[in-house]
PDB file of N, CA and C in Angstrom:
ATOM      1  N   UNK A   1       0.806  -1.202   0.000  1.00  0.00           N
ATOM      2  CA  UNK A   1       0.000   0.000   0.000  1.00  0.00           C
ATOM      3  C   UNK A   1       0.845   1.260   0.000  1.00  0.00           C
ATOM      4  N   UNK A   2       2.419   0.964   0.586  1.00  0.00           N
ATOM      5  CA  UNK A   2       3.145   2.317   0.680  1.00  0.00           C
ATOM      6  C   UNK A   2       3.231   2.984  -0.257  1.00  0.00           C
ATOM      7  N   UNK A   3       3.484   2.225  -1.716  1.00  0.00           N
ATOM      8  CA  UNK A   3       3.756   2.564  -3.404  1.00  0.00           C
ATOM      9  C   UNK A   3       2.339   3.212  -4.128  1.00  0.00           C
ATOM     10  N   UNK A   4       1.580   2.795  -3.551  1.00  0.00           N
ATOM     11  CA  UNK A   4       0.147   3.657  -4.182  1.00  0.00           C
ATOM     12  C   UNK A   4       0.029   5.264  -4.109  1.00  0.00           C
ATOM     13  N   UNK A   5       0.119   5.680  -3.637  1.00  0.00           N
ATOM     14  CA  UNK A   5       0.181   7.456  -3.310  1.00  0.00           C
ATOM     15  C   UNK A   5       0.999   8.199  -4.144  1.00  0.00           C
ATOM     16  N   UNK A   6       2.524   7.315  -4.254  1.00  0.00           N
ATOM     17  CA  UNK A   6       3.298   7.683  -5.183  1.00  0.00           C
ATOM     18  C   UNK A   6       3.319   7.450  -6.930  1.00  0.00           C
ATOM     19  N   UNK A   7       2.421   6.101  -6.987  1.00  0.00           N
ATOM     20  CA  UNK A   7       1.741   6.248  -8.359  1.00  0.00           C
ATOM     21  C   UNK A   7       0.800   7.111  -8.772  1.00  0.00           C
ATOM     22  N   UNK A   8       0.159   7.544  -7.666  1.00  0.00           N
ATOM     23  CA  UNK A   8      -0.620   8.376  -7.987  1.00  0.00           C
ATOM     24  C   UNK A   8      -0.645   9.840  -8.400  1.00  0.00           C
ATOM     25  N   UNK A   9       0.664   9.989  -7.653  1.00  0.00           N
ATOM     26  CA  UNK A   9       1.197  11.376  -8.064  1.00  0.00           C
ATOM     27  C   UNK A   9       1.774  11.255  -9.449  1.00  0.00           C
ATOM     28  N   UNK A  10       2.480  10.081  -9.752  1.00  0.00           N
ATOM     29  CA  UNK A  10       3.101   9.778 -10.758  1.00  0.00           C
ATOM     30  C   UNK A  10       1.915  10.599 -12.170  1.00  0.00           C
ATOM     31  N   UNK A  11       1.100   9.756 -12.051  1.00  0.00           N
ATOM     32  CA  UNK A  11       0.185   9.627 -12.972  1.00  0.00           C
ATOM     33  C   UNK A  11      -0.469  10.994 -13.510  1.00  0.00           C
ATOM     34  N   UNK A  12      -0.629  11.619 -11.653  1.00  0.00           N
ATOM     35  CA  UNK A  12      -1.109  13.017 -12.446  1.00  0.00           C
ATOM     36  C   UNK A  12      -0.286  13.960 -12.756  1.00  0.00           C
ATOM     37  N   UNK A  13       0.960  13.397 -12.529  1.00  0.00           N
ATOM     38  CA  UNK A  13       1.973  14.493 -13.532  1.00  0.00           C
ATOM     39  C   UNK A  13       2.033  14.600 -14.579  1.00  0.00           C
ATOM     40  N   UNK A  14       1.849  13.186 -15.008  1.00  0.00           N
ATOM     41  CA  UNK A  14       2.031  12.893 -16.624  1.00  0.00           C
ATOM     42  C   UNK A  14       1.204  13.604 -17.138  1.00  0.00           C
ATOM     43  N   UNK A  15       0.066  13.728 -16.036  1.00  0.00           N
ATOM     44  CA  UNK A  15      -1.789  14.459 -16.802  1.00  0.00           C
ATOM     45  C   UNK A  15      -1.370  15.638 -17.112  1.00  0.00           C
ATOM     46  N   UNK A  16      -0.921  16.105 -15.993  1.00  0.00           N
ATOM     47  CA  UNK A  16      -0.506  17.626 -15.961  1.00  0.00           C
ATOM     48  C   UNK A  16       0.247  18.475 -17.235  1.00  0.00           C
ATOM     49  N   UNK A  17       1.473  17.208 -17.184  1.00  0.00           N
ATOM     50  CA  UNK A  17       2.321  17.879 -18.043  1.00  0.00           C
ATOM     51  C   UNK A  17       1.946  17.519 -19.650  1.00  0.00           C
ATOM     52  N   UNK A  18       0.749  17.139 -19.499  1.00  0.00           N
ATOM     53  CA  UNK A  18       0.484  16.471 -21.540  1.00  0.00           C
ATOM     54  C   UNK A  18       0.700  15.483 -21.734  1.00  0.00           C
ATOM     55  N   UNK A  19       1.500  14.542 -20.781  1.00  0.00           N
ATOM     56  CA  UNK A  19       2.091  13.273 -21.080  1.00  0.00           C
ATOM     57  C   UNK A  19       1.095  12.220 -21.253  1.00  0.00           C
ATOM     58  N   UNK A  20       0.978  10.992 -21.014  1.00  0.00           N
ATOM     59  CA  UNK A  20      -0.072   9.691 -21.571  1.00  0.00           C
ATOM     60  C   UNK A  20      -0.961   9.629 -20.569  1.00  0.00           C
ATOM     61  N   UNK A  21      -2.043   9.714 -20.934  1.00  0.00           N
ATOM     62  CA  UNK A  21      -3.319   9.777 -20.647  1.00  0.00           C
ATOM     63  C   UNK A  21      -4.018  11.213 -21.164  1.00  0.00           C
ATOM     64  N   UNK A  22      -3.555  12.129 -21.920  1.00  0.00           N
ATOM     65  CA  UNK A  22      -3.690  13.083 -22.048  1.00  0.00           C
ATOM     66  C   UNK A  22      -4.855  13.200 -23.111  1.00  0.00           C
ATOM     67  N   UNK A  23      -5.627  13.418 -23.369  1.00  0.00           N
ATOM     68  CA  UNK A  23      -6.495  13.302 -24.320  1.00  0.00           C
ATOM     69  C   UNK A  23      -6.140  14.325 -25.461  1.00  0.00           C
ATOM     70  N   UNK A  24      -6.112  16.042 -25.009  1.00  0.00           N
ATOM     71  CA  UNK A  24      -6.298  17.084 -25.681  1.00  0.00           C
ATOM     72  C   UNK A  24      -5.161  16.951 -26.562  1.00  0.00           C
ATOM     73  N   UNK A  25      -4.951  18.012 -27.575  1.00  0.00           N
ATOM     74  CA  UNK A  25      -4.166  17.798 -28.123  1.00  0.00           C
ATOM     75  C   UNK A  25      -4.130  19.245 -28.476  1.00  0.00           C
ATOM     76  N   UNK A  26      -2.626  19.713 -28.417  1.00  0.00           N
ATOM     77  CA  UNK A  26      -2.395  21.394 -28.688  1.00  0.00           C
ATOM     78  C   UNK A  26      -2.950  21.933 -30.206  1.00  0.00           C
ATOM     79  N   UNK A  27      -2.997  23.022 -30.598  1.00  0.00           N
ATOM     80  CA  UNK A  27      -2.934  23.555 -32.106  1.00  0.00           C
ATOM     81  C   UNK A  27      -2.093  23.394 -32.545  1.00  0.00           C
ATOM     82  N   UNK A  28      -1.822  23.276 -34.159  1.00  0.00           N
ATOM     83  CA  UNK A  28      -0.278  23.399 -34.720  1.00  0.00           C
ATOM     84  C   UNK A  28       0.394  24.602 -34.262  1.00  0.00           C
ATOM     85  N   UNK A  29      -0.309  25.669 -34.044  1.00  0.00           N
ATOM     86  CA  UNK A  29       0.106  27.234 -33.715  1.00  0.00           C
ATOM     87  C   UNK A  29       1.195  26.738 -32.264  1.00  0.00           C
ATOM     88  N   UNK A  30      -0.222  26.463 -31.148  1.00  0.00           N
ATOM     89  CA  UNK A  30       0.662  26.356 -30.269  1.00  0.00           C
ATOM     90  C   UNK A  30       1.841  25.302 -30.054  1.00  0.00           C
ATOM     91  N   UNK A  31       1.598  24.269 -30.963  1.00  0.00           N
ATOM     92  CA  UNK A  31       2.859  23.504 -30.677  1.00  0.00           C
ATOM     93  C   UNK A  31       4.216  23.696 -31.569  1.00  0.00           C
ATOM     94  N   UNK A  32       3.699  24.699 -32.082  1.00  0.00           N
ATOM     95  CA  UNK A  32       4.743  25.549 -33.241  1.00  0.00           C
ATOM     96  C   UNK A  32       5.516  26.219 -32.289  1.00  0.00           C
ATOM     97  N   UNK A  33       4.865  27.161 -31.282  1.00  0.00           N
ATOM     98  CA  UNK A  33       5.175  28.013 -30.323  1.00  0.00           C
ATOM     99  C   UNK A  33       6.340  26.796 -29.026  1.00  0.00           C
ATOM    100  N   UNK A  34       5.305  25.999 -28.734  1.00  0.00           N
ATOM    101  CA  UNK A  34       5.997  25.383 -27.990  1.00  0.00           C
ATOM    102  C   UNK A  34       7.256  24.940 -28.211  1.00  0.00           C
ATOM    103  N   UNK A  35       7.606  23.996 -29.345  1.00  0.00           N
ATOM    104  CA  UNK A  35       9.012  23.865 -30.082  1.00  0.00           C
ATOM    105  C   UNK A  35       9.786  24.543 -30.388  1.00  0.00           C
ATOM    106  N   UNK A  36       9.953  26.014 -30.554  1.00  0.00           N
ATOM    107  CA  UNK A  36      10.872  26.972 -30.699  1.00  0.00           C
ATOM    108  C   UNK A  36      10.462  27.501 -32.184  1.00  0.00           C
ATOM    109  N   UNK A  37       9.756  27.222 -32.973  1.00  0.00           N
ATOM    110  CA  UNK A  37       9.617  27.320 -34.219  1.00  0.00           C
ATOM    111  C   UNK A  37       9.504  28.820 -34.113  1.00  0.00           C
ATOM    112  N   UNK A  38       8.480  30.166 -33.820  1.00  0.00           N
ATOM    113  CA  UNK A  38       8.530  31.180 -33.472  1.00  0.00           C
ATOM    114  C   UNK A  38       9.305  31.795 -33.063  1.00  0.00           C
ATOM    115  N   UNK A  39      10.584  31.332 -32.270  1.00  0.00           N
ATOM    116  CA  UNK A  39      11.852  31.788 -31.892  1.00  0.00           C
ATOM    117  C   UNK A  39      12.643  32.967 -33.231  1.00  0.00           C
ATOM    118  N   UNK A  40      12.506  32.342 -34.127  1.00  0.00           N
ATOM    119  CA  UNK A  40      13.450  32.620 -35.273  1.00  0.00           C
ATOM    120  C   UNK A  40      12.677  32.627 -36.481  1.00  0.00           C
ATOM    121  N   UNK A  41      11.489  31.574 -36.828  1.00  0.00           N
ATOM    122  CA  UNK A  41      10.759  31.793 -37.963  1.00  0.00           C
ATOM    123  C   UNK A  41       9.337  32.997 -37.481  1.00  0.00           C
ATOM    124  N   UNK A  42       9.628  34.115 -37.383  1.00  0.00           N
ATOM    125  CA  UNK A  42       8.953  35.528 -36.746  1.00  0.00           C
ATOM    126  C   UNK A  42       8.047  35.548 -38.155  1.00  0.00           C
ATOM    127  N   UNK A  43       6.834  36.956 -38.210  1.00  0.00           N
ATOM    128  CA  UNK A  43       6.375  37.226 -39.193  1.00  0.00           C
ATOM    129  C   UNK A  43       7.255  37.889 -40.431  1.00  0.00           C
ATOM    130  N   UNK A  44       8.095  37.978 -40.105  1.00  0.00           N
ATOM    131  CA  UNK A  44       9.253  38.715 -41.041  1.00  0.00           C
ATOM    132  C   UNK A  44      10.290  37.897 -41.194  1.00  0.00           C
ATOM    133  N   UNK A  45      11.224  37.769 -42.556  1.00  0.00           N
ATOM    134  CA  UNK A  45      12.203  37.439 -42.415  1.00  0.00           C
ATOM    135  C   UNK A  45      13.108  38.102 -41.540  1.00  0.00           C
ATOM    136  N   UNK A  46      14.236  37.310 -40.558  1.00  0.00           N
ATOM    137  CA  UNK A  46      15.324  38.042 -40.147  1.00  0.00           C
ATOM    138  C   UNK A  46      16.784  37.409 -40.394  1.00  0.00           C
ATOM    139  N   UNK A  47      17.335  37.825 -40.126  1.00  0.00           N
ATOM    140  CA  UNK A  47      19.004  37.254 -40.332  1.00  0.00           C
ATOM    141  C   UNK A  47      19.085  36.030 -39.735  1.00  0.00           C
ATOM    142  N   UNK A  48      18.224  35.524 -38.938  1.00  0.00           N
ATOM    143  CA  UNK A  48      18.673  34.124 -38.923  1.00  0.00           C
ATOM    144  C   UNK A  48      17.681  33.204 -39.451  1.00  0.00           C
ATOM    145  N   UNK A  49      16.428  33.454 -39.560  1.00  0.00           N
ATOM    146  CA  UNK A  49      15.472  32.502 -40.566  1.00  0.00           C
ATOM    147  C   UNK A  49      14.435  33.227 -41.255  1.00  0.00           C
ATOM    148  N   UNK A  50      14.220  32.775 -42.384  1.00  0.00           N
ATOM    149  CA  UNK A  50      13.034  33.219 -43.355  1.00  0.00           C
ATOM    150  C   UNK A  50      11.697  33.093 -43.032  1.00  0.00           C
ATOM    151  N   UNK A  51      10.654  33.955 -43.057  1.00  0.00           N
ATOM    152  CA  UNK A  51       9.613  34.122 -42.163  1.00  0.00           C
ATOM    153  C   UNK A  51       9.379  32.447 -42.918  1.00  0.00           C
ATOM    154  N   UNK A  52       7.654  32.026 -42.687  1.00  0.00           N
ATOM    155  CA  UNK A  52       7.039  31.202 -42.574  1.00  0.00           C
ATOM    156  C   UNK A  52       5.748  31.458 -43.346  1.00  0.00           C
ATOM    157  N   UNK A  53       5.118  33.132 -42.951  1.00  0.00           N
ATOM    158  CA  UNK A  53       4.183  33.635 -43.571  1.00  0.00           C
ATOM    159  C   UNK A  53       4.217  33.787 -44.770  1.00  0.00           C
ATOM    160  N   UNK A  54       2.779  33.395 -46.158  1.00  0.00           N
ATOM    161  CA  UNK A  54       3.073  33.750 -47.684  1.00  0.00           C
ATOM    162  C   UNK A  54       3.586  32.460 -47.518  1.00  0.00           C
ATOM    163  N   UNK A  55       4.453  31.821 -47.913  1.00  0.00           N
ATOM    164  CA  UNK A  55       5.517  30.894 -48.644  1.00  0.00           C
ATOM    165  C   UNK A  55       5.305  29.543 -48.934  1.00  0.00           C
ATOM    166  N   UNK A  56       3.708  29.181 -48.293  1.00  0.00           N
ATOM    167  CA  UNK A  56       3.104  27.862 -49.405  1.00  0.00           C
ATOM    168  C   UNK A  56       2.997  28.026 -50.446  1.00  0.00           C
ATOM    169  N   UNK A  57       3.331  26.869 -51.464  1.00  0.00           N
ATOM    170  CA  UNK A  57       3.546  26.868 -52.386  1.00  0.00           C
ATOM    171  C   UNK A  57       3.811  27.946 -53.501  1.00  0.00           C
ATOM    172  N   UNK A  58       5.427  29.049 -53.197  1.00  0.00           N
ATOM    173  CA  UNK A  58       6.266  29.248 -53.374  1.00  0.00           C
ATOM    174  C   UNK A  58       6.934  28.515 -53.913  1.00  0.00           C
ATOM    175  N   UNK A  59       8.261  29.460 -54.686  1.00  0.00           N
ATOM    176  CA  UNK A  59       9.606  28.389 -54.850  1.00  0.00           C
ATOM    177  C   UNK A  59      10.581  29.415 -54.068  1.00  0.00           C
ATOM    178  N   UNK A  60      11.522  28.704 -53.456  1.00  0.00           N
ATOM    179  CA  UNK A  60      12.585  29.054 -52.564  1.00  0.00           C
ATOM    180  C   UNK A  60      13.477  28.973 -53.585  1.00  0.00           C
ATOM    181  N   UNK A  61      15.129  29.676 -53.294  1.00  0.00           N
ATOM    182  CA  UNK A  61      16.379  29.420 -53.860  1.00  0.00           C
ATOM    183  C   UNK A  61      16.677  28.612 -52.675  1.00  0.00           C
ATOM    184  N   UNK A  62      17.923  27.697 -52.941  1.00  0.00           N
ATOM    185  CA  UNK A  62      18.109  27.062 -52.028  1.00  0.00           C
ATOM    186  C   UNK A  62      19.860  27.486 -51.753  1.00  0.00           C
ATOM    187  N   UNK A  63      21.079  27.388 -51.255  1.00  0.00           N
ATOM    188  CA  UNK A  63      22.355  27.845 -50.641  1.00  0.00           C
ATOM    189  C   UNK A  63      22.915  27.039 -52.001  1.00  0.00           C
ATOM    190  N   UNK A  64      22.779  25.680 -52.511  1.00  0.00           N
ATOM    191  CA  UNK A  64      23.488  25.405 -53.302  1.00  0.00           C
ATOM    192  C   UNK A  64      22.644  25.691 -54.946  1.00  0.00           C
ATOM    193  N   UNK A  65      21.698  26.609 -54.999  1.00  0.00           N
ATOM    194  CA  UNK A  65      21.547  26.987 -56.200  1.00  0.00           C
ATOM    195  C   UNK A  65      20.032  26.408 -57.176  1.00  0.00           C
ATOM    196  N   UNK A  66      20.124  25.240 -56.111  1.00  0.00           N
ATOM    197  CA  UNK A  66      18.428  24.611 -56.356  1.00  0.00           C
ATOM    198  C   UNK A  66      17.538  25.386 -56.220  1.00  0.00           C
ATOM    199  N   UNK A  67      16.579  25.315 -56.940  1.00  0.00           N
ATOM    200  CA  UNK A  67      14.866  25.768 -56.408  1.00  0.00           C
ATOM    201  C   UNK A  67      14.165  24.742 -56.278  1.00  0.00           C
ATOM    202  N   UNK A  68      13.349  24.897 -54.809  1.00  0.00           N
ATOM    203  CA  UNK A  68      12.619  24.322 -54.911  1.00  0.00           C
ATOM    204  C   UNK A  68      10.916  24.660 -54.604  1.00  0.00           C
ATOM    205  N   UNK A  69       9.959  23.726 -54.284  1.00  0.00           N
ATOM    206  CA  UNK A  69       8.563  24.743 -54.188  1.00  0.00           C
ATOM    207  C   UNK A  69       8.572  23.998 -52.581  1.00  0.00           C
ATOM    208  N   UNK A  70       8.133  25.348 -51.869  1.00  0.00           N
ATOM    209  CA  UNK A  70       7.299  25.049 -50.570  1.00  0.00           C
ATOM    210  C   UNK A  70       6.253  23.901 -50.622  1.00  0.00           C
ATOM    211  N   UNK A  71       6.454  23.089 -50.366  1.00  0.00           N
ATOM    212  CA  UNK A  71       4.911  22.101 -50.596  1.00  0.00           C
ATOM    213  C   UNK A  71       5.277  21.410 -49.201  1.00  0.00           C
ATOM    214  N   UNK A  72       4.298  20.293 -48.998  1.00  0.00           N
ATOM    215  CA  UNK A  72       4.639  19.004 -47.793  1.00  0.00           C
ATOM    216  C   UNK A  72       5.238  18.574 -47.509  1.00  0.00           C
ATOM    217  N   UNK A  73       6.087  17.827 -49.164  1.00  0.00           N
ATOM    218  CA  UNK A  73       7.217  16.961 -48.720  1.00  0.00           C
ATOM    219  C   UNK A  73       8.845  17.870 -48.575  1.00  0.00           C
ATOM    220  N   UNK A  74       8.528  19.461 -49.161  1.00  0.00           N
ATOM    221  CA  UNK A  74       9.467  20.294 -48.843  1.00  0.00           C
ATOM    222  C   UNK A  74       9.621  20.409 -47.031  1.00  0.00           C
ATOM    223  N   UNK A  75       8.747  21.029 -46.845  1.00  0.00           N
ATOM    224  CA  UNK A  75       8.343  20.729 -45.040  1.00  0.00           C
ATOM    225  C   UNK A  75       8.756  19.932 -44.102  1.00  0.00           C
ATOM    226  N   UNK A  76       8.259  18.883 -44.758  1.00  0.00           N
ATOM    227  CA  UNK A  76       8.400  17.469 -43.754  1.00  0.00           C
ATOM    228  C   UNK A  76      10.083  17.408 -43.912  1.00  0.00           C
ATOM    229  N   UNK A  77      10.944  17.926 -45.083  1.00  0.00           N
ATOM    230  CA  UNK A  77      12.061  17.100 -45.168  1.00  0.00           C
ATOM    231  C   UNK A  77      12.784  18.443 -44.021  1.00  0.00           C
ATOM    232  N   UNK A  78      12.772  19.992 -44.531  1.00  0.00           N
ATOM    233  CA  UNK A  78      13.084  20.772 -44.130  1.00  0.00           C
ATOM    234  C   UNK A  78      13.012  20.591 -42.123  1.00  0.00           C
ATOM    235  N   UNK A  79      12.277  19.668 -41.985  1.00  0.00           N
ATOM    236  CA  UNK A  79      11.636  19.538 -40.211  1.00  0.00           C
ATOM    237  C   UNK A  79      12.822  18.378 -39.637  1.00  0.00           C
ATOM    238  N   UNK A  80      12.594  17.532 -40.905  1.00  0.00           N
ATOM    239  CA  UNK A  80      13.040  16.006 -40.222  1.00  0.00           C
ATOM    240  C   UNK A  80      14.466  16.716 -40.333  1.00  0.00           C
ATOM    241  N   UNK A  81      15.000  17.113 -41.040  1.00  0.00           N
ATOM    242  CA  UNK A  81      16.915  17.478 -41.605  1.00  0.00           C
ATOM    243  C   UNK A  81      16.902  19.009 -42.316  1.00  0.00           C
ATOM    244  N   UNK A  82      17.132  19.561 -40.878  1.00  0.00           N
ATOM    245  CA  UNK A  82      17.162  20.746 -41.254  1.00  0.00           C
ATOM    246  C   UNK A  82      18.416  21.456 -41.909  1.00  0.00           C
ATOM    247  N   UNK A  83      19.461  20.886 -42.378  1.00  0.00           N
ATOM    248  CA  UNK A  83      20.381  21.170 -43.162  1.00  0.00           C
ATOM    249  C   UNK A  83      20.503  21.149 -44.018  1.00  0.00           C
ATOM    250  N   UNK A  84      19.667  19.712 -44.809  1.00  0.00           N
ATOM    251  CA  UNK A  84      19.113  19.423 -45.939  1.00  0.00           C
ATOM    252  C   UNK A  84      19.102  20.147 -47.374  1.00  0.00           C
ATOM    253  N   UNK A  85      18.127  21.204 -46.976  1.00  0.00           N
ATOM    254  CA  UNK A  85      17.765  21.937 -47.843  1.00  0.00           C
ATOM    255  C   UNK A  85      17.737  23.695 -47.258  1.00  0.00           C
ATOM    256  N   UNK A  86      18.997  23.865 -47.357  1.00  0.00           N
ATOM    257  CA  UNK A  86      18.774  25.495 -46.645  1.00  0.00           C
ATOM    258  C   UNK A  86      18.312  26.736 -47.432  1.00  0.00           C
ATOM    259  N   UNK A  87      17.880  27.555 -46.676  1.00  0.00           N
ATOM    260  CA  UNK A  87      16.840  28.339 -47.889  1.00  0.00           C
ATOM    261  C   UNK A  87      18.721  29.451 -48.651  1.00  0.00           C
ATOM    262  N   UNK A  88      18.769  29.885 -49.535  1.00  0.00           N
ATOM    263  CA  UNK A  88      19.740  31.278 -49.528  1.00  0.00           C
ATOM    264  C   UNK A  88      20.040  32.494 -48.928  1.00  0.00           C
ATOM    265  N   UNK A  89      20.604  32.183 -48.286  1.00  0.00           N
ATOM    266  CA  UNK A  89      21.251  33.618 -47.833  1.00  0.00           C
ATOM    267  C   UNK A  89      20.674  33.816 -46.377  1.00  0.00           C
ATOM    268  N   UNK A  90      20.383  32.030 -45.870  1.00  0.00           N
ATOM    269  CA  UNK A  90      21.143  31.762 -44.354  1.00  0.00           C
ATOM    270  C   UNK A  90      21.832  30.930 -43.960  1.00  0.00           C
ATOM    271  N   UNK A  91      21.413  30.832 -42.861  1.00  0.00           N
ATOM    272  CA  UNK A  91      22.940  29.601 -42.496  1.00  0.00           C
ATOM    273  C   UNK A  91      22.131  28.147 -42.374  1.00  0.00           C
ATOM    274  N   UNK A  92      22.632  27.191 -42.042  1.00  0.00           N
ATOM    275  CA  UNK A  92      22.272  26.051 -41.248  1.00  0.00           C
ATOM    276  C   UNK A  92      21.923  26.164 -40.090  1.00  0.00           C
ATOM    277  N   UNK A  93      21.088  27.008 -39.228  1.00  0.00           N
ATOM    278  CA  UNK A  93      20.790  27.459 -37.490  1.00  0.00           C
ATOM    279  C   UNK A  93      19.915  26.446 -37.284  1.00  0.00           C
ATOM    280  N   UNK A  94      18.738  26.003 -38.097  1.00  0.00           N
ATOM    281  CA  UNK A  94      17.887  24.971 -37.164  1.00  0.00           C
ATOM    282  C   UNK A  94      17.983  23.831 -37.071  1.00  0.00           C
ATOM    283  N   UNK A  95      17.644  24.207 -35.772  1.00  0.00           N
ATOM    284  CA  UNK A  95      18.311  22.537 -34.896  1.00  0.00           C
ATOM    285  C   UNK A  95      17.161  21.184 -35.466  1.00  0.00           C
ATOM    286  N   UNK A  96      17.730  20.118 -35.459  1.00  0.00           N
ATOM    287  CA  UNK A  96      17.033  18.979 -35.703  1.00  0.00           C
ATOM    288  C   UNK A  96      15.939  19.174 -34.612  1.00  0.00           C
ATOM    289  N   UNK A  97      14.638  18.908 -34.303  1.00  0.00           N
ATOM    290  CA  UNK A  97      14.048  18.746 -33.268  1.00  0.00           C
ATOM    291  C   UNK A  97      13.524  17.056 -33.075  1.00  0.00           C
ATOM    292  N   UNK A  98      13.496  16.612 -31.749  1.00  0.00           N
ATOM    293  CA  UNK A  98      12.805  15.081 -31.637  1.00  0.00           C
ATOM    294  C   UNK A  98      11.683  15.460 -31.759  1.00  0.00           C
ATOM    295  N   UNK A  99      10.368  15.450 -33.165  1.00  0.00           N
ATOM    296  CA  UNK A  99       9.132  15.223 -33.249  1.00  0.00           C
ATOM    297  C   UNK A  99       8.842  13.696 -33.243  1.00  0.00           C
ATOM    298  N   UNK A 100       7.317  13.206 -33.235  1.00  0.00           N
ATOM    299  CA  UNK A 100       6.548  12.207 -33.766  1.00  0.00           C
ATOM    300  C   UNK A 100       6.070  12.789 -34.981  1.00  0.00           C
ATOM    301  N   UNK A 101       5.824  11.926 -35.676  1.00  0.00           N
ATOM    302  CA  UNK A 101       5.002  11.773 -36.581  1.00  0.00           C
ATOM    303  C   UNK A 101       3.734  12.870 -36.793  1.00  0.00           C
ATOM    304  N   UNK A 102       3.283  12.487 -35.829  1.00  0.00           N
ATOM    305  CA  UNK A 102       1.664  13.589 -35.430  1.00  0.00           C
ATOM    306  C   UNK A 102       2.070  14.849 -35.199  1.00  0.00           C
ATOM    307  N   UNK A 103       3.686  15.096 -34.787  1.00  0.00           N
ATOM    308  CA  UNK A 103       3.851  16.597 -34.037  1.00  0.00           C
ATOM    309  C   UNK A 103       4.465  17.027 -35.499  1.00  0.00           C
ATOM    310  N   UNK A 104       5.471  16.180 -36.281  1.00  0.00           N
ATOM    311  CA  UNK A 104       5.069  17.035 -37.603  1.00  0.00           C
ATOM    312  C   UNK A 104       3.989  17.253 -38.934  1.00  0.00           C
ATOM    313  N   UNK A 105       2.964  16.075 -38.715  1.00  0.00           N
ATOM    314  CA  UNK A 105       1.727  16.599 -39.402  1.00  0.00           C
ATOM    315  C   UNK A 105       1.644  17.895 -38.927  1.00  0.00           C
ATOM    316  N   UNK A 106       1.147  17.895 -37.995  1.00  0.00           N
ATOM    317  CA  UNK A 106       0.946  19.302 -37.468  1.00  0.00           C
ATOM    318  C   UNK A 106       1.604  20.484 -37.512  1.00  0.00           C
ATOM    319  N   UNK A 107       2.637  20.611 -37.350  1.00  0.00           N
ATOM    320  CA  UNK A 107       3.585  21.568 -38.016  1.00  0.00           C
ATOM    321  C   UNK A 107       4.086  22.124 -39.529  1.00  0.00           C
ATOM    322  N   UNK A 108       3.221  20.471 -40.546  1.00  0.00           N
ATOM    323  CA  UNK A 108       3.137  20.793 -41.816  1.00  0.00           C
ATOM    324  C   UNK A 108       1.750  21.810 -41.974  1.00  0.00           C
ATOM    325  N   UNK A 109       1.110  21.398 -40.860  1.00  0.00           N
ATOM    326  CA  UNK A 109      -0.569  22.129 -41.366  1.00  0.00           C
ATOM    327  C   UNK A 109      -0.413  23.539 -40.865  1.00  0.00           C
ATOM    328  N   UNK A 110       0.359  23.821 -39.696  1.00  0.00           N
ATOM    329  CA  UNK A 110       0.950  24.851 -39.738  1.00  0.00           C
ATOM    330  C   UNK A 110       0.997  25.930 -40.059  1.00  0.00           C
ATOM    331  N   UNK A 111       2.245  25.820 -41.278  1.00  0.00           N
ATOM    332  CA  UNK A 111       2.995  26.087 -41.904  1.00  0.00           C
ATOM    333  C   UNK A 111       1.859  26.216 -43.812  1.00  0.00           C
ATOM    334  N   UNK A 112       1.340  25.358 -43.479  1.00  0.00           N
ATOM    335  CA  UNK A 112       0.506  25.652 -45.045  1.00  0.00           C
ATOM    336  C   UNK A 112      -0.993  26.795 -44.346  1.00  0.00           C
ATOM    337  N   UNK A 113      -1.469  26.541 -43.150  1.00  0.00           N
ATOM    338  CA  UNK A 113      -1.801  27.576 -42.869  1.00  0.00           C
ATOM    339  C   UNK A 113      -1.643  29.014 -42.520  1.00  0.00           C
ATOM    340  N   UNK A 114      -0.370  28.920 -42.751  1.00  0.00           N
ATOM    341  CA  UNK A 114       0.027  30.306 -42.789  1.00  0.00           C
ATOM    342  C   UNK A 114      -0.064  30.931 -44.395  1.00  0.00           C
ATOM    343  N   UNK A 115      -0.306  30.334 -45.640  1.00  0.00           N
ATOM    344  CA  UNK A 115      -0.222  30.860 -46.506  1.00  0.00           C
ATOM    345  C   UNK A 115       1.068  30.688 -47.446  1.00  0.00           C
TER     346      UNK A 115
END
C-alpha cells in the first residue's frame, strides 16, 4: 500500500504535463510556439530565418543553387533534416528537433496555414 500514493502522483503528472493519458491535443500554432519554431521563424524574415508567412507553395532558392517549391514533402524534409535543404542567404541554425510523426503533421498544417 506504501507505493500507491506515489503512483498516484506519478500519474497526475504525466496528466498535468500532456504526457499519456492526455487526451487534448495542442494547435499546430501552439505547438509551433511550444518547439521553438517562433523563436526565429517571426512574421518577417530576419538574419537568422526566413519568415514562414506567404511561402506555401512558393519556390525558394536554395544555398546550393536549387529551387525548390514550398509544398509538404518540402516541409516534412526541411523539419526532419534541417540542413538538408537550406533556404539562400542563411545559415544552417535549425536545430534537428525530436518530433513524432503527429507533431510534424501538425507543423506541416501549420505552416501551409500560414499561406
Amino acid at each position: 500500500m506504501r507505493g500507491r500514493p506515489l503512483i498516484v502522483v506519478a500519474a497526475l503528472a504525466l496528466v498535468a504535463c500532456n504526457g499519456a493519458g492526455d487526451e487534448t491535443v495542442s494547435s499546430p500554432a501552439d505547438l509551433a510556439a511550444d518547439v521553438g519554431c517562433l523563436t526565429c521563424h517571426t512574421e518577417t524574415s530576419t538574419t537568422i530565418a526566413p519568415t514562414l508567412h506567404g511561402i506555401w507553395g512558393t519556390d525558394v532558392e536554395l544555398v546550393d543553387g536549387r529551387v525548390v517549391t514550398v509544398d509538404e514533402e518540402y516541409v516534412r524534409r526541411a523539419i526532419a533534416d534541417p540542413t538538408a535543404d537550406v533556404v539562400a542567404g542563411y545559415g544552417p541554425t535549425m536545430p534537428r528537433l525530436p518530433l513524432d510523426e503527429s507533431e510534424v503533421d501538425r507543423l506541416v498544417e501549420w505552416v501551409r496555414s500560414l499561406g
